[in-house]
N, C-alpha and C. Protein backbone atom coordinates (compact mmCIF):
# COMPACT_ATOMS: atom_id res chain seq x y z
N UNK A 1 4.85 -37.34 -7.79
CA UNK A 1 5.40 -36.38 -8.72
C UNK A 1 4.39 -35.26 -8.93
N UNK A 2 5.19 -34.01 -8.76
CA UNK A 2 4.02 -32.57 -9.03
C UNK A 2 3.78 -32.41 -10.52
N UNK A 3 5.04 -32.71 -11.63
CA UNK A 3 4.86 -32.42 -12.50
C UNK A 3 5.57 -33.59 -13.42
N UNK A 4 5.27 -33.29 -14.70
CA UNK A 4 5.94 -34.47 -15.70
C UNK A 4 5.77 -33.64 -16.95
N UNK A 5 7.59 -33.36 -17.65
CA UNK A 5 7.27 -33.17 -18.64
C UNK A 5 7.02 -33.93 -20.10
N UNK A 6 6.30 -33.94 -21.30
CA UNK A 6 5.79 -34.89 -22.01
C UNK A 6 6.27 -34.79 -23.07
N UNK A 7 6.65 -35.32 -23.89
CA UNK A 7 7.60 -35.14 -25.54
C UNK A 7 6.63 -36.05 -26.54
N UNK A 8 6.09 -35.33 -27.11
CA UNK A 8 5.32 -36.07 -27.94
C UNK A 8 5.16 -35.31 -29.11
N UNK A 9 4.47 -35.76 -30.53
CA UNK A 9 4.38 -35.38 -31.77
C UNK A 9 3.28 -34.46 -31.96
N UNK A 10 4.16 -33.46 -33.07
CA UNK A 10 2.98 -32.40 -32.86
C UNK A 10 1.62 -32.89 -34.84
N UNK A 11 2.25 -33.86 -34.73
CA UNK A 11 0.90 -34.57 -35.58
C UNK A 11 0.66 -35.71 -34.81
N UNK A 12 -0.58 -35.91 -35.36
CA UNK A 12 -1.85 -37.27 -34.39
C UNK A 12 -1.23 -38.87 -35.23
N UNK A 13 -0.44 -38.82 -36.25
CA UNK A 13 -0.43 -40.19 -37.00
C UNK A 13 -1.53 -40.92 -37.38
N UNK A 14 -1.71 -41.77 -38.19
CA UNK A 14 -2.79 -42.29 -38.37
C UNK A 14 -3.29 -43.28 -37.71
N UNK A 15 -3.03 -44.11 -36.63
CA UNK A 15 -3.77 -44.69 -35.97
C UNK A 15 -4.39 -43.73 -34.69
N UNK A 16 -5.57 -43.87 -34.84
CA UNK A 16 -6.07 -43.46 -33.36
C UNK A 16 -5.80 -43.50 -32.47
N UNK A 17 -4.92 -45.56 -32.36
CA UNK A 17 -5.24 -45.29 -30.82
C UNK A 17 -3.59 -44.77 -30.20
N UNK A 18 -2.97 -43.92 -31.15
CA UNK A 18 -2.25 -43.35 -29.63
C UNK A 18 -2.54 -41.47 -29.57
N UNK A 19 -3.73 -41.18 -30.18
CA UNK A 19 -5.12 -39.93 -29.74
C UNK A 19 -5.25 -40.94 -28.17
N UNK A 20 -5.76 -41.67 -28.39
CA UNK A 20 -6.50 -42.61 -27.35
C UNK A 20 -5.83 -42.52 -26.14
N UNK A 21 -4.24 -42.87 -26.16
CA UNK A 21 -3.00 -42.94 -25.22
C UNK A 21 -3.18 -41.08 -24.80
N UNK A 22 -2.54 -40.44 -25.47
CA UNK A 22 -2.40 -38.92 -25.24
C UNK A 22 -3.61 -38.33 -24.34
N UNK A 23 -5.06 -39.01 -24.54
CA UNK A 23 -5.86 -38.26 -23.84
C UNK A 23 -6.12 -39.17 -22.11
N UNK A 24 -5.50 -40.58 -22.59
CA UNK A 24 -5.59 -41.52 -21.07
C UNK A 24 -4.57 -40.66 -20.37
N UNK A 25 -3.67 -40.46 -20.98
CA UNK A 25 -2.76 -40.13 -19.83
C UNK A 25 -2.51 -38.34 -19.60
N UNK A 26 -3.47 -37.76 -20.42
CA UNK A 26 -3.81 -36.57 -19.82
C UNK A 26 -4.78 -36.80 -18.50
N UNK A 27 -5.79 -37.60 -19.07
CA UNK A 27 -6.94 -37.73 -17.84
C UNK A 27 -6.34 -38.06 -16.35
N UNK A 28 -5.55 -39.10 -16.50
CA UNK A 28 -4.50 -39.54 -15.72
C UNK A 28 -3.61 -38.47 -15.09
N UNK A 29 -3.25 -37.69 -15.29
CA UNK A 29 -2.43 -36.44 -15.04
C UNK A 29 -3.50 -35.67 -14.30
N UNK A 30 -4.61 -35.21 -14.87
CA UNK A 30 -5.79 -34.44 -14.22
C UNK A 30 -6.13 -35.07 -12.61
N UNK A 31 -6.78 -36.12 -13.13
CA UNK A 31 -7.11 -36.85 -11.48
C UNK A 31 -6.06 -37.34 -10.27
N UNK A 32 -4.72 -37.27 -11.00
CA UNK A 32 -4.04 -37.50 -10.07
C UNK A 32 -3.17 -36.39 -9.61
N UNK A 33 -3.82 -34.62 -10.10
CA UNK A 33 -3.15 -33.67 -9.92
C UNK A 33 -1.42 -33.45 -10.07
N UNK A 34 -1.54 -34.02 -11.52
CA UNK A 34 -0.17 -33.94 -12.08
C UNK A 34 0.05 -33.04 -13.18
N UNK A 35 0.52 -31.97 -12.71
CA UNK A 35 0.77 -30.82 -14.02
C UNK A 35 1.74 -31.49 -15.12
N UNK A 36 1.57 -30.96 -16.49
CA UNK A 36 1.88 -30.88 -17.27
C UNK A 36 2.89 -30.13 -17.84
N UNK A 37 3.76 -30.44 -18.70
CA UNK A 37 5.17 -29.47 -18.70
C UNK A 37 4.98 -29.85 -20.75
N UNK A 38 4.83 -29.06 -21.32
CA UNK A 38 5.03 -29.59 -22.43
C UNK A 38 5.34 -28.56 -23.88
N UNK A 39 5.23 -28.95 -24.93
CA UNK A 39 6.41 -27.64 -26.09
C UNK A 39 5.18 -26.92 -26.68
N UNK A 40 4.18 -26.70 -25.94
CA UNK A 40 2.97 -25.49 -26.04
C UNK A 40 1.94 -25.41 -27.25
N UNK A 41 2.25 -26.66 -27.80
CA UNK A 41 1.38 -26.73 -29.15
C UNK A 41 -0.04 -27.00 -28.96
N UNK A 42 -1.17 -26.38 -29.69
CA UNK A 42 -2.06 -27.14 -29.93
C UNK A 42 -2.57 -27.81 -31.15
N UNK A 43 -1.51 -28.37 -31.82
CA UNK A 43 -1.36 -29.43 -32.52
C UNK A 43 -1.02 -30.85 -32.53
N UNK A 44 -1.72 -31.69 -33.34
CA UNK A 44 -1.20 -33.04 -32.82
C UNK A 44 -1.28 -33.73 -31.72
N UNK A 45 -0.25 -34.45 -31.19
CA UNK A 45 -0.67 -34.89 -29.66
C UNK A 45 -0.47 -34.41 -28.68
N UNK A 46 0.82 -33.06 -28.83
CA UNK A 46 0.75 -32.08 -27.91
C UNK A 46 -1.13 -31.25 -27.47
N UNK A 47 -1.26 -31.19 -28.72
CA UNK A 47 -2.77 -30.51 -28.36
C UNK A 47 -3.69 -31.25 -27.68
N UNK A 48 -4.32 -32.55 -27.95
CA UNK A 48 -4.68 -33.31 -27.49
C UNK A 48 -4.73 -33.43 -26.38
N UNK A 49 -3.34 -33.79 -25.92
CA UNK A 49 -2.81 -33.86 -24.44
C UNK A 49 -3.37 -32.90 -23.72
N UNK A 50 -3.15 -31.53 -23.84
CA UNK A 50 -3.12 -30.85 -23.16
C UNK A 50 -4.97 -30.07 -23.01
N UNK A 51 -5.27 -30.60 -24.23
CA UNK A 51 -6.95 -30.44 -24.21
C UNK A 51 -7.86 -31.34 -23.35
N UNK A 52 -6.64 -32.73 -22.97
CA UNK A 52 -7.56 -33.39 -21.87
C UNK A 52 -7.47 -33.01 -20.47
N UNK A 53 -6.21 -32.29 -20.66
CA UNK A 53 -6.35 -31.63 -19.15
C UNK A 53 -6.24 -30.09 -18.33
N UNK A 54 -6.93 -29.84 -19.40
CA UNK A 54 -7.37 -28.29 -19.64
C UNK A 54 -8.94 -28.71 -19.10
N UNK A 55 -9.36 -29.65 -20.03
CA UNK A 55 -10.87 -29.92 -19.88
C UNK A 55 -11.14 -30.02 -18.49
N UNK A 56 -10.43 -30.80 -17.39
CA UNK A 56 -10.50 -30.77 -16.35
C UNK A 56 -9.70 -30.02 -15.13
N UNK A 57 -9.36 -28.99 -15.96
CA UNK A 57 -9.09 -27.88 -14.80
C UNK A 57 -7.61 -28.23 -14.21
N UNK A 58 -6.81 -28.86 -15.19
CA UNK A 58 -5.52 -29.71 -14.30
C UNK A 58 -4.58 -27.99 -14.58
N UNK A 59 -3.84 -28.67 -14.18
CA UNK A 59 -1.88 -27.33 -14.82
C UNK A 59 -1.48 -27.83 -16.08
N UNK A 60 -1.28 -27.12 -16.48
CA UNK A 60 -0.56 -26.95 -17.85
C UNK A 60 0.10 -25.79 -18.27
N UNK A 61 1.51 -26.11 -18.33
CA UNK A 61 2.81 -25.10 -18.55
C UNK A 61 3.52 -25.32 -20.17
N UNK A 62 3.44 -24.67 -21.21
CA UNK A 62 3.96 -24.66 -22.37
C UNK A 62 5.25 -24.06 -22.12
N UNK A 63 5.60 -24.77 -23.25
CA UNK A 63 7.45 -24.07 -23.26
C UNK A 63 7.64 -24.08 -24.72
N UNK A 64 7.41 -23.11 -25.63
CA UNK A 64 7.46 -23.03 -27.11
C UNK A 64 8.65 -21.86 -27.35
N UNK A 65 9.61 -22.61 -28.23
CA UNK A 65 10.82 -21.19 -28.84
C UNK A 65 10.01 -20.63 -29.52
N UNK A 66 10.76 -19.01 -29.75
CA UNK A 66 9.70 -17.93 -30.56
C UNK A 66 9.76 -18.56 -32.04
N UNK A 67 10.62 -19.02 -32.26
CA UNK A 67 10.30 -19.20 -33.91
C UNK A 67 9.02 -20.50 -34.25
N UNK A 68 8.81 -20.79 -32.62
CA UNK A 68 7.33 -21.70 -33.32
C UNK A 68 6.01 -21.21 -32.86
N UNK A 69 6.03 -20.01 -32.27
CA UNK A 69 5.21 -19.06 -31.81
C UNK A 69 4.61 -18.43 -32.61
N UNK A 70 3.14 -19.54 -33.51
CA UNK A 70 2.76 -19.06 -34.21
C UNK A 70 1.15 -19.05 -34.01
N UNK A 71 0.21 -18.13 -34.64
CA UNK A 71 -0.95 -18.98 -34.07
C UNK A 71 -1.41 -19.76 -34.29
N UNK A 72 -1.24 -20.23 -35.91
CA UNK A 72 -1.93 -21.83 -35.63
C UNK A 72 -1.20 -23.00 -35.07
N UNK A 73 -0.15 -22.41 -34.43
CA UNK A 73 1.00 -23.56 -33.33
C UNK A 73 0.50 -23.87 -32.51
N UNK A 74 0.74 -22.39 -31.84
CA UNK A 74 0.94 -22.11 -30.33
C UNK A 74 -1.09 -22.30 -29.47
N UNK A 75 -0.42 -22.85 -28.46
CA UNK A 75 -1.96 -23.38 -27.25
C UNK A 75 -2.45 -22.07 -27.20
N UNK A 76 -3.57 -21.31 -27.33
CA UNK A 76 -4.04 -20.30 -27.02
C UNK A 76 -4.90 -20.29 -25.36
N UNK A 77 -5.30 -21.94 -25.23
CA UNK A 77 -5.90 -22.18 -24.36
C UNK A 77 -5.17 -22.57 -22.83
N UNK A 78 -3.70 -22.30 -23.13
CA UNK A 78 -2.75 -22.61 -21.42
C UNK A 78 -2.12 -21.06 -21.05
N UNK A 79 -2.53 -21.25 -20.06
CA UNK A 79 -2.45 -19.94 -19.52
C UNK A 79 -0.99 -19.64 -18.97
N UNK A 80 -0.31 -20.81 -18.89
CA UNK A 80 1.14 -20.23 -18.44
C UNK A 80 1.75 -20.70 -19.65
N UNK A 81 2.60 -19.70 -20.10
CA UNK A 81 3.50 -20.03 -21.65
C UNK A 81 4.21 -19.43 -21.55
N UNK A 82 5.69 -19.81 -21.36
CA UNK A 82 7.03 -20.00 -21.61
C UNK A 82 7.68 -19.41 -23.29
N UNK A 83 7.95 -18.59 -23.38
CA UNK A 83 8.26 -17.92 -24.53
C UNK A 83 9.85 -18.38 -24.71
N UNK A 84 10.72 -19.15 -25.33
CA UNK A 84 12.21 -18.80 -25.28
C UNK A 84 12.80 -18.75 -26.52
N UNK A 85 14.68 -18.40 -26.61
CA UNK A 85 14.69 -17.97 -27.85
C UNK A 85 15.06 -19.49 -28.52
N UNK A 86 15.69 -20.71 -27.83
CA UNK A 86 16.21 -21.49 -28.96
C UNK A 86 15.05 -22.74 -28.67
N UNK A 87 15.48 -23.68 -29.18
CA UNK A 87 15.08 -25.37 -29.09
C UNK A 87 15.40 -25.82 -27.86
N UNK A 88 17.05 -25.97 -27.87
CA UNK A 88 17.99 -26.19 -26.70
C UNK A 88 17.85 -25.69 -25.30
N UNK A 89 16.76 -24.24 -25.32
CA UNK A 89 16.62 -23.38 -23.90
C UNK A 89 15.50 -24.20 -23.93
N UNK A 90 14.85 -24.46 -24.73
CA UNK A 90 13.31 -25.44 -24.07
C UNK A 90 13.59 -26.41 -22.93
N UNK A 91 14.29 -27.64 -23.59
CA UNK A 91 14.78 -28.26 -22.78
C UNK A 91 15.21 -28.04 -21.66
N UNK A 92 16.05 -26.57 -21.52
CA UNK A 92 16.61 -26.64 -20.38
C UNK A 92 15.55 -26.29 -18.91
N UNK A 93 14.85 -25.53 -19.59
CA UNK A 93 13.38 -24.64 -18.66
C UNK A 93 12.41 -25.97 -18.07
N UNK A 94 12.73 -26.72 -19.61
CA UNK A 94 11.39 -27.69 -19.08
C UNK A 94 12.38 -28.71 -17.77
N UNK A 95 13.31 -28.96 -18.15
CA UNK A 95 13.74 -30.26 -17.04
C UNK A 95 14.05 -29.28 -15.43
N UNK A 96 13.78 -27.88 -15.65
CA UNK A 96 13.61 -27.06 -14.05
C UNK A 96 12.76 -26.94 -13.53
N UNK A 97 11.17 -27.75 -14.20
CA UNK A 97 10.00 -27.30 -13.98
C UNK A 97 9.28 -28.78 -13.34
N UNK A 98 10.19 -30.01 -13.81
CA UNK A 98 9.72 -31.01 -13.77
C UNK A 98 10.05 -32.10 -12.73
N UNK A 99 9.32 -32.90 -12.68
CA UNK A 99 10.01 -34.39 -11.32
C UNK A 99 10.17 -35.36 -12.53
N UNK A 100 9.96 -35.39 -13.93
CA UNK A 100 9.98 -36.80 -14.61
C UNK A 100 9.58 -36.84 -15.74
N UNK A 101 10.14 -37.43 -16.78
CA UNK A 101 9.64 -37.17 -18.43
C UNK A 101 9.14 -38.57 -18.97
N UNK A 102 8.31 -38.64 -19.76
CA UNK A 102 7.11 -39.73 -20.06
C UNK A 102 7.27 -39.33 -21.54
N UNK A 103 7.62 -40.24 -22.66
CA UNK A 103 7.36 -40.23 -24.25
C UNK A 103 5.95 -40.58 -24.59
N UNK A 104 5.53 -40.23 -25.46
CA UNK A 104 4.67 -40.43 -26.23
C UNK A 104 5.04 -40.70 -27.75
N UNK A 105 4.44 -41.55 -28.82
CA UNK A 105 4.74 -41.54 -30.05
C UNK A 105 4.95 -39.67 -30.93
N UNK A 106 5.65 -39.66 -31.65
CA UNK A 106 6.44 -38.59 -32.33
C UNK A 106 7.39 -38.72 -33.18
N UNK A 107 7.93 -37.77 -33.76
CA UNK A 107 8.72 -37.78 -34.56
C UNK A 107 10.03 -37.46 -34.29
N UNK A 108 11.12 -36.81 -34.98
CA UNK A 108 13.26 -36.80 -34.97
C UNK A 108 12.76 -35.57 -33.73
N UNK A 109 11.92 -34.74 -33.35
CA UNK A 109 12.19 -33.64 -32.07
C UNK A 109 11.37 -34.49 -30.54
N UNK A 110 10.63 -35.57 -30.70
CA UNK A 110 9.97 -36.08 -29.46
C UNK A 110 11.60 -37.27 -29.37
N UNK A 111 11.98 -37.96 -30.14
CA UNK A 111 13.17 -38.76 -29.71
C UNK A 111 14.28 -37.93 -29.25
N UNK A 112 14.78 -36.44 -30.08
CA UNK A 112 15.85 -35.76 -29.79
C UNK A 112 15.83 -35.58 -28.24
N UNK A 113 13.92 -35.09 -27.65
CA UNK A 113 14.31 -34.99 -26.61
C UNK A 113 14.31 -36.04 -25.29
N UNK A 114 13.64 -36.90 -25.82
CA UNK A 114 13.64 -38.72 -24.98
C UNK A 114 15.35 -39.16 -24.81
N UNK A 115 16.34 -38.94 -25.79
CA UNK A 115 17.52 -39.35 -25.68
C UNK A 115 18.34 -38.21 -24.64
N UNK A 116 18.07 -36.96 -24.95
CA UNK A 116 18.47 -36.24 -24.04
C UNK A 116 18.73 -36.24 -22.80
N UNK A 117 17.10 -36.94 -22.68
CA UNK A 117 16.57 -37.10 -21.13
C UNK A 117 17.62 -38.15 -20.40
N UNK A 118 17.45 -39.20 -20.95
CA UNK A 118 18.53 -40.28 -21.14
C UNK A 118 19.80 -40.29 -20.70
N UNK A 119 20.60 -39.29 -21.73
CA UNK A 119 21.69 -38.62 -21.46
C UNK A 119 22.19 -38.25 -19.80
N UNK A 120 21.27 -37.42 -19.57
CA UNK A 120 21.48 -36.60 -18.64
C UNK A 120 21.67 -37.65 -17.47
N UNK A 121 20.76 -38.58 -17.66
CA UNK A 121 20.19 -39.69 -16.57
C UNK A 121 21.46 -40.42 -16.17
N UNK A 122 22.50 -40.88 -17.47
CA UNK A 122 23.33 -41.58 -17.97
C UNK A 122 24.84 -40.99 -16.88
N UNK A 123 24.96 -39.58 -17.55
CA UNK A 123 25.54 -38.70 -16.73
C UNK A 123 25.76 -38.41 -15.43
N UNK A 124 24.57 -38.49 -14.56
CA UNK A 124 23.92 -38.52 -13.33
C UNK A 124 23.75 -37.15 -13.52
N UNK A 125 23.68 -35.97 -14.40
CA UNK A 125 23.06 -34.76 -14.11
C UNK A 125 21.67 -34.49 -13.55
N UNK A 126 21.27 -35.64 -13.74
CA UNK A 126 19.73 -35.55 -13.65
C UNK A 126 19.49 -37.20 -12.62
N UNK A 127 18.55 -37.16 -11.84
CA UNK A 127 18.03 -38.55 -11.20
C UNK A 127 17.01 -39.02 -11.58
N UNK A 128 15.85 -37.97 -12.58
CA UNK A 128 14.63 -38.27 -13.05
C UNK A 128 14.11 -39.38 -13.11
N UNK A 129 12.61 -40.12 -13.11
CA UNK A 129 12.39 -41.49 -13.78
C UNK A 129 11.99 -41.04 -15.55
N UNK A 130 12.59 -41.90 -16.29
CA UNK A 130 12.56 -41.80 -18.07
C UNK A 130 11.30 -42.92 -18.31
N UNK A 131 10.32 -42.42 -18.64
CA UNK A 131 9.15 -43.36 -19.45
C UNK A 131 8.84 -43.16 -20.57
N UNK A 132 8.33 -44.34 -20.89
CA UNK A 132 8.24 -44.52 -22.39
C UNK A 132 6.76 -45.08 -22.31
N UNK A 133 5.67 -44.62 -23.22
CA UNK A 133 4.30 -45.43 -23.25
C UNK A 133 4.41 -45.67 -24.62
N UNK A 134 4.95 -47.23 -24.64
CA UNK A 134 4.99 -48.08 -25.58
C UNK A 134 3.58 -48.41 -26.48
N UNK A 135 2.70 -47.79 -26.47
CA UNK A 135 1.50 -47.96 -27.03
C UNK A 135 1.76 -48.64 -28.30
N UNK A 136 0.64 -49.57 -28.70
CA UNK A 136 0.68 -50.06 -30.01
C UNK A 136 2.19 -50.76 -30.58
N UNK A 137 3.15 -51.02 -29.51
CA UNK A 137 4.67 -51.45 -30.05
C UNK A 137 5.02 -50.13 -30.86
N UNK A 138 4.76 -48.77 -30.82
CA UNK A 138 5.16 -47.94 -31.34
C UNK A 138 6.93 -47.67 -31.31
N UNK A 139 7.82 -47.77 -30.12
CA UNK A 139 8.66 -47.96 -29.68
C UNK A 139 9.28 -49.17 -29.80
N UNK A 140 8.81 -50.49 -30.39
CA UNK A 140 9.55 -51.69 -30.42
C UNK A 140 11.31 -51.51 -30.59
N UNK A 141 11.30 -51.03 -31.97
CA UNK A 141 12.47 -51.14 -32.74
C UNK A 141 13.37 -50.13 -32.18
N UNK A 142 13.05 -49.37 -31.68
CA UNK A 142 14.22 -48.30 -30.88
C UNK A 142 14.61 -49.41 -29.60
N UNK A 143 13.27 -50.05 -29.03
CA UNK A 143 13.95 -50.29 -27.52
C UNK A 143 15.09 -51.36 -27.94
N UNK A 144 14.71 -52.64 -29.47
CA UNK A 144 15.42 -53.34 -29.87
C UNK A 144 16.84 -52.83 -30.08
N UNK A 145 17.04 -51.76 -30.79
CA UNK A 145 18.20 -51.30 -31.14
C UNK A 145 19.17 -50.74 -29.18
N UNK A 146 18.09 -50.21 -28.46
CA UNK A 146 18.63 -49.78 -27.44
C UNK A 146 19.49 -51.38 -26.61
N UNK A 147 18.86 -52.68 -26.76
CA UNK A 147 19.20 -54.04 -26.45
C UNK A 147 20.91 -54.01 -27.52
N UNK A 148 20.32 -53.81 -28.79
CA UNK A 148 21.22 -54.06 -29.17
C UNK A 148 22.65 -53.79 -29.30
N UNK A 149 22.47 -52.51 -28.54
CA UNK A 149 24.10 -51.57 -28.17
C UNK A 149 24.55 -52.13 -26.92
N UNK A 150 23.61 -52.81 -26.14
CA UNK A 150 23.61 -53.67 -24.95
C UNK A 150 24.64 -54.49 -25.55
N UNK A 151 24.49 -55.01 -25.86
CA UNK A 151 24.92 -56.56 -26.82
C UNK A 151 26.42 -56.11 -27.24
N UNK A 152 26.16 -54.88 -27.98
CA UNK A 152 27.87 -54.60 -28.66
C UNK A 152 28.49 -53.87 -27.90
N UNK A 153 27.98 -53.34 -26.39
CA UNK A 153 29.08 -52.74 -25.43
C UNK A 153 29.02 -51.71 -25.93
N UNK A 154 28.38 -50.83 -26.42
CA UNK A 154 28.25 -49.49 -26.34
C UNK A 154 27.15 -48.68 -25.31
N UNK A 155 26.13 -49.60 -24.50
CA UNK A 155 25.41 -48.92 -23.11
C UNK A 155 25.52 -50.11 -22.51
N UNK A 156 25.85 -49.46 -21.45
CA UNK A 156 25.86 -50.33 -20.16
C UNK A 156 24.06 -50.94 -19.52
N UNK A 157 24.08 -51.65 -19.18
CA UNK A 157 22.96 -52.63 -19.01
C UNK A 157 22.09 -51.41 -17.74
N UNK A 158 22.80 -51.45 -16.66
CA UNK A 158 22.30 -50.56 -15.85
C UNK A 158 21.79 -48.90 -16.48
N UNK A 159 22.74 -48.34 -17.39
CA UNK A 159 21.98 -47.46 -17.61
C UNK A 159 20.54 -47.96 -18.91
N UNK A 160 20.73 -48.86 -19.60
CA UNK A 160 19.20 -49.14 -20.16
C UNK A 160 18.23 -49.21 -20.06
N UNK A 161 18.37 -49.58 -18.12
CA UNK A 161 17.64 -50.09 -17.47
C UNK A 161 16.84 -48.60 -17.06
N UNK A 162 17.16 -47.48 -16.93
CA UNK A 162 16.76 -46.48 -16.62
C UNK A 162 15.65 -46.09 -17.45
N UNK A 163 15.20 -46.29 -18.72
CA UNK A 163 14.23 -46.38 -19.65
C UNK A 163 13.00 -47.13 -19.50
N UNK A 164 12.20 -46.73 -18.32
CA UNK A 164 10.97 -47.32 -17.92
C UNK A 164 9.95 -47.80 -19.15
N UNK A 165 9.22 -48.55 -19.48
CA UNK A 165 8.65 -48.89 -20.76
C UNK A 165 7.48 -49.40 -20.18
N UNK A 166 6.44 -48.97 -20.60
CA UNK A 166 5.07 -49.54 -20.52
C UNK A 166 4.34 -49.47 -21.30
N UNK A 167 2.94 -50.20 -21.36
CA UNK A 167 1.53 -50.08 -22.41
C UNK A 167 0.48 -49.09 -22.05
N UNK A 168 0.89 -49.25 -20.61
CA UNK A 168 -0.56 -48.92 -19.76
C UNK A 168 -0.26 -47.39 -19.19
N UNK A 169 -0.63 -46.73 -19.23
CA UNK A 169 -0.49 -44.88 -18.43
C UNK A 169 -0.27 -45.46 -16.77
N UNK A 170 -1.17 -46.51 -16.33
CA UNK A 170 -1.35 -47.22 -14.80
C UNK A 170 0.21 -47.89 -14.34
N UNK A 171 0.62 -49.02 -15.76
CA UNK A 171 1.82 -49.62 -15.44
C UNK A 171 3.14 -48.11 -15.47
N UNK A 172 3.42 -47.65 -16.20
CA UNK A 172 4.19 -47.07 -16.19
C UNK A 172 4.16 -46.30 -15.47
N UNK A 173 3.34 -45.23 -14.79
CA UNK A 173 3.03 -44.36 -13.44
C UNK A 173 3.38 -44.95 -12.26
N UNK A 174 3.76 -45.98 -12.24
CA UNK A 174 3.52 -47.04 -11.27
C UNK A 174 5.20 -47.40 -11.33
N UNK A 175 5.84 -47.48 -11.88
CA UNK A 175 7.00 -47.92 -12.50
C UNK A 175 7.67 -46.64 -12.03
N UNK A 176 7.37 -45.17 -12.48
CA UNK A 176 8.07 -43.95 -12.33
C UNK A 176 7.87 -43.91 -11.15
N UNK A 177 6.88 -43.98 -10.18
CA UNK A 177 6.83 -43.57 -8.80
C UNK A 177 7.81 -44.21 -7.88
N UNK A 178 8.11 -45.67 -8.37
CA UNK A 178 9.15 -46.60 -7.64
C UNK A 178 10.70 -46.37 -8.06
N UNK A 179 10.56 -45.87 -8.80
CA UNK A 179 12.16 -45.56 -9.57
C UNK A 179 12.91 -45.43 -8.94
N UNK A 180 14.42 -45.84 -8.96
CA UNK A 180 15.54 -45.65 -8.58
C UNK A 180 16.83 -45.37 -9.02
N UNK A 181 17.09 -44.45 -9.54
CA UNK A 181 18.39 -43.71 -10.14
C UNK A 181 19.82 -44.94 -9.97
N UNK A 182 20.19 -45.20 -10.88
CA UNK A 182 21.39 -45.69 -10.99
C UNK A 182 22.49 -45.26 -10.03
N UNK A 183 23.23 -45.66 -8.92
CA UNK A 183 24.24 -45.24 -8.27
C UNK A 183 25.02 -44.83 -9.29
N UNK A 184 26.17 -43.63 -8.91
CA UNK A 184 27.07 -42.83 -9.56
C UNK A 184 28.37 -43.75 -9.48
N UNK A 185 29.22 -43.81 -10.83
CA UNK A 185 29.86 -44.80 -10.82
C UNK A 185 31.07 -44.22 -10.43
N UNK A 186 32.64 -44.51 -10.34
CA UNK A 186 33.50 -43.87 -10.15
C UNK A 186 34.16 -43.21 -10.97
N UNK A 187 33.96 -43.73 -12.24
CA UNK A 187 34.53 -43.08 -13.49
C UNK A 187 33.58 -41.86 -14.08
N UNK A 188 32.21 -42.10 -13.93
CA UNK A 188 31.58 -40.54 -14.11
C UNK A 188 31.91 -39.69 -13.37
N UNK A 189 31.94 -40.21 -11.97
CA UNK A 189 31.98 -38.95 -10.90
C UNK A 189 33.44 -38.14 -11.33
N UNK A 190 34.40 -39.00 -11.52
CA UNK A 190 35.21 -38.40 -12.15
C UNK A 190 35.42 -37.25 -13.33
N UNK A 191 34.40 -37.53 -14.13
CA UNK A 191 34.62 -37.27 -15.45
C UNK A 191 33.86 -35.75 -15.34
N UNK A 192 32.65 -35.78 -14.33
CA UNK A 192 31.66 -34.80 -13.98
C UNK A 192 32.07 -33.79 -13.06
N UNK A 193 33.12 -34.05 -12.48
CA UNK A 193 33.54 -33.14 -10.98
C UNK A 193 35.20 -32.67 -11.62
């Protein structure tokens, strides 16, 4: 993968260690010459992130709407920045820029856009691999609830399955590189064409 875009919180939370996560898997991104696609902040763990692989000379592409184009927002330090007018055009720029989207802990705009991703996956608009770095069980209770729509027939097992989940920046990189897109079923293709 050339690039991966990253959805994560633009505050640090109070445990450290997912600072700790945000900068492994920047470093991780650096050495393995994997640009960065992300919502241009240098706040929180967007900043973080992108300060670990700035530090080492990696890519890094911001995608910030103007109304968060502020300076104590906005990365002063990434040299390619994506200016657009809504929320919704973020998304769309970032999934044209990218091979694959990876969560990080965050808040109602890092899930808005993890489910999205999802969506699309669900759809077959998209073939992407969807990761999740489960750090700290940060993600427990979503993936539980995601089982649990399993259970009541509201997602199909195969598409759940599309939600790569790991601890490790190593396991889950590892997981996205092998990925395999759900065959297109007959009733989407339908529904899509």
């Amino acid at each position: 993968m050339k690039r991966i875009v990253v959805f994560c919180g633009s505050s640090l939370g109070f445990n450290p260690i997912y600072k700790e996560a945000a900068v492994a898997l920047g470093n991780y991104f650096a050495n393995n010459r994997i640009g960065l696609v992300y919502g241009g902040g240098k706040i929180g763990m967007m900043g973080i992130l992108a300060d670990s692989i700035l530090a080492h000379n990696g890519e890094v592409i911001g995608v910030i709407p103007k109304l968060l184009e502020k300076e104590e927002v906005v990365h002063a330090g990434v040299e390619e920045m994506i200016v657009c007018k809504k929320m919704s055009e973020r998304k769309v720029i970032m999934s044209k820029l990218i091979d694959g989207y990876i969560t990080l802990p965050g808040g109602f705009g890092t899930l808005d856009e993890l489910f999205e991703a999802l969506t699309l996956g669900q759809l077959h608009i998209e073939q992407k691999p969807i990761g999740l770095l489960n750090v700290n069980g940060f993600f427990d209770a979503i993936l539980m609830q995601l089982d649990k729509m399993v259970e009541e027939g509201y997602l199909k097992q195969v598409n759940r399955n599309m939600l790569l989940v790991a601890s490790s920046v190593e396991e889950l990189m590892l997981k996205m590189n092998n990925y395999k897109a759900p065959e297109i079923t007959h009733v989407i293709n339908k529904v899509i064409r």
